[in-house]
C-alpha atoms as a PDB file:
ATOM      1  CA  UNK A   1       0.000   0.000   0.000  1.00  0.00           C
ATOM      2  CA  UNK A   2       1.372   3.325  -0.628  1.00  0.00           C
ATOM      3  CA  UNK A   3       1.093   6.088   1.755  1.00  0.00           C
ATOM      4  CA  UNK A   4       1.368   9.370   0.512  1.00  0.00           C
ATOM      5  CA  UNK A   5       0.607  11.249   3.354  1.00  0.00           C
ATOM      6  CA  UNK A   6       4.081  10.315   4.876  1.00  0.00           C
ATOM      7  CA  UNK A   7       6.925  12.812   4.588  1.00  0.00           C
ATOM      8  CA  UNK A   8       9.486  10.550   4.475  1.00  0.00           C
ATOM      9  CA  UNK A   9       9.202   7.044   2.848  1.00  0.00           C
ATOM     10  CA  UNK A  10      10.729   4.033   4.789  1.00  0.00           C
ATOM     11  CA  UNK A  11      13.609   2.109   3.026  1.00  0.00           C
ATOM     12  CA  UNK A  12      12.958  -0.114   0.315  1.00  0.00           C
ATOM     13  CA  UNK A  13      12.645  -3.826   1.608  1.00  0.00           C
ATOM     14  CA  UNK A  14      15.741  -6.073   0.209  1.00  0.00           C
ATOM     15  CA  UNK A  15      13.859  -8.296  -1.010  1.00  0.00           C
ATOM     16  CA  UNK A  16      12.176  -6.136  -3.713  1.00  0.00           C
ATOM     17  CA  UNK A  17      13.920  -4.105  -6.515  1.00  0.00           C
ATOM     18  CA  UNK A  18      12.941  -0.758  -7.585  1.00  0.00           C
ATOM     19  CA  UNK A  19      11.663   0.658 -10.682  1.00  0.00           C
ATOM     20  CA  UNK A  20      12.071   3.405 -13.251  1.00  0.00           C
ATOM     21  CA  UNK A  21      10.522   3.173 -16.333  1.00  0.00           C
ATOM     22  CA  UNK A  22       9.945   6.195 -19.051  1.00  0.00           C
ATOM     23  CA  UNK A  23       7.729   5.935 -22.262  1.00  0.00           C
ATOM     24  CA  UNK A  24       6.159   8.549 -24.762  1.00  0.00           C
ATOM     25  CA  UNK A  25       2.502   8.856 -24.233  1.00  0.00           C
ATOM     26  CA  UNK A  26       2.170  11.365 -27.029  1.00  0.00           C
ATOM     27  CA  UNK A  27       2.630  15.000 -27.689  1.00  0.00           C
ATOM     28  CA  UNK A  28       0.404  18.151 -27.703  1.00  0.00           C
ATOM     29  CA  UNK A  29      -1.287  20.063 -25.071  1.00  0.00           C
ATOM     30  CA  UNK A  30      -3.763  18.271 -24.900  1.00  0.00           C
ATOM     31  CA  UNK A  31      -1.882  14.983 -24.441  1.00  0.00           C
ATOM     32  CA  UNK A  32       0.149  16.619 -21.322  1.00  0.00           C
ATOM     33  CA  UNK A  33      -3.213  17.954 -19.882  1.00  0.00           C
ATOM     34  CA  UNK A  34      -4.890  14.767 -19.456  1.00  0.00           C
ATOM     35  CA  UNK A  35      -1.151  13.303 -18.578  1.00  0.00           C
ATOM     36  CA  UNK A  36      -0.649  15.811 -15.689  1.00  0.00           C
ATOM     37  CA  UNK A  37      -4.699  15.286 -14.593  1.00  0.00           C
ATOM     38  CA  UNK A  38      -3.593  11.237 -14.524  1.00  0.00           C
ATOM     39  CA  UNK A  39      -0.471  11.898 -12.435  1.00  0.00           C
ATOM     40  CA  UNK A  40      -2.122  14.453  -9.852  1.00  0.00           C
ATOM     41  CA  UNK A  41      -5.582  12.076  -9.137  1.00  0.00           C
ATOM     42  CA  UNK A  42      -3.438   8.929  -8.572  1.00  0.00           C
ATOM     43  CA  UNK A  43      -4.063   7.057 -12.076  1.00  0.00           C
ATOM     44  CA  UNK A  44      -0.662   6.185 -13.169  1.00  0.00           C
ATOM     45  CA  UNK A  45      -0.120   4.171  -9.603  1.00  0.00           C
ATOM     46  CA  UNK A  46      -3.901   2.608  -9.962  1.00  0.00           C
ATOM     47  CA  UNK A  47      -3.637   1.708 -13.253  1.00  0.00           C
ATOM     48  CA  UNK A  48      -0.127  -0.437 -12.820  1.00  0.00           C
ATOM     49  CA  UNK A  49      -1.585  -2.243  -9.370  1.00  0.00           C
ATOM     50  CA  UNK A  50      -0.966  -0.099  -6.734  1.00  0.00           C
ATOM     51  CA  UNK A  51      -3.309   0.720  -3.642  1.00  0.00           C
ATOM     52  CA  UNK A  52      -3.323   4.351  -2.874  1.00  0.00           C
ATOM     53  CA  UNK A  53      -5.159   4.920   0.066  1.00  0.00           C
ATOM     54  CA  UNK A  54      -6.024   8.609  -0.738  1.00  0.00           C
ATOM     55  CA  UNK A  55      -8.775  10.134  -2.480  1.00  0.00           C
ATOM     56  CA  UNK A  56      -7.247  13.525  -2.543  1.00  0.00           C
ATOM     57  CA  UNK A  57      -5.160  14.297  -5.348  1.00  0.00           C
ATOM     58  CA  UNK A  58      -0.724  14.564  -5.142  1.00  0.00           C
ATOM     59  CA  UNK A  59      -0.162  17.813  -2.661  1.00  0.00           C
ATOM     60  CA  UNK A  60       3.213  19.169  -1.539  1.00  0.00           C
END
């Protein structure tokens, strides 16, 4: 589960590896709209399998 109200993260378990991936997911402004809505409201963690459990979108 991912926490995002936490300021600091805890250390990565050993026994799992992190991840970075980058792809294109298009160009335009309208392409980086919906991209930045997705990012902000949670989707790009939902959509690979990840529990968020906030319904509030990404705050500093």
């Amino acid at each position: 589960m991912t926490s995002p109200e936490l300021r600091d993260w805890p250390s990565s378990d050993r026994g799992y590896r992190r991840s970075e991936v980058s792809a294109v997911v298009g160009r335009g402004d309208s392409v980086w709209e919906r991209v930045a809505r997705d990012v902000l409201r949670w989707r790009v963690k939902t959509a690979s399998g990840f529990a968020v459990d906030s319904t509030s979108p990404v705050s500093q």
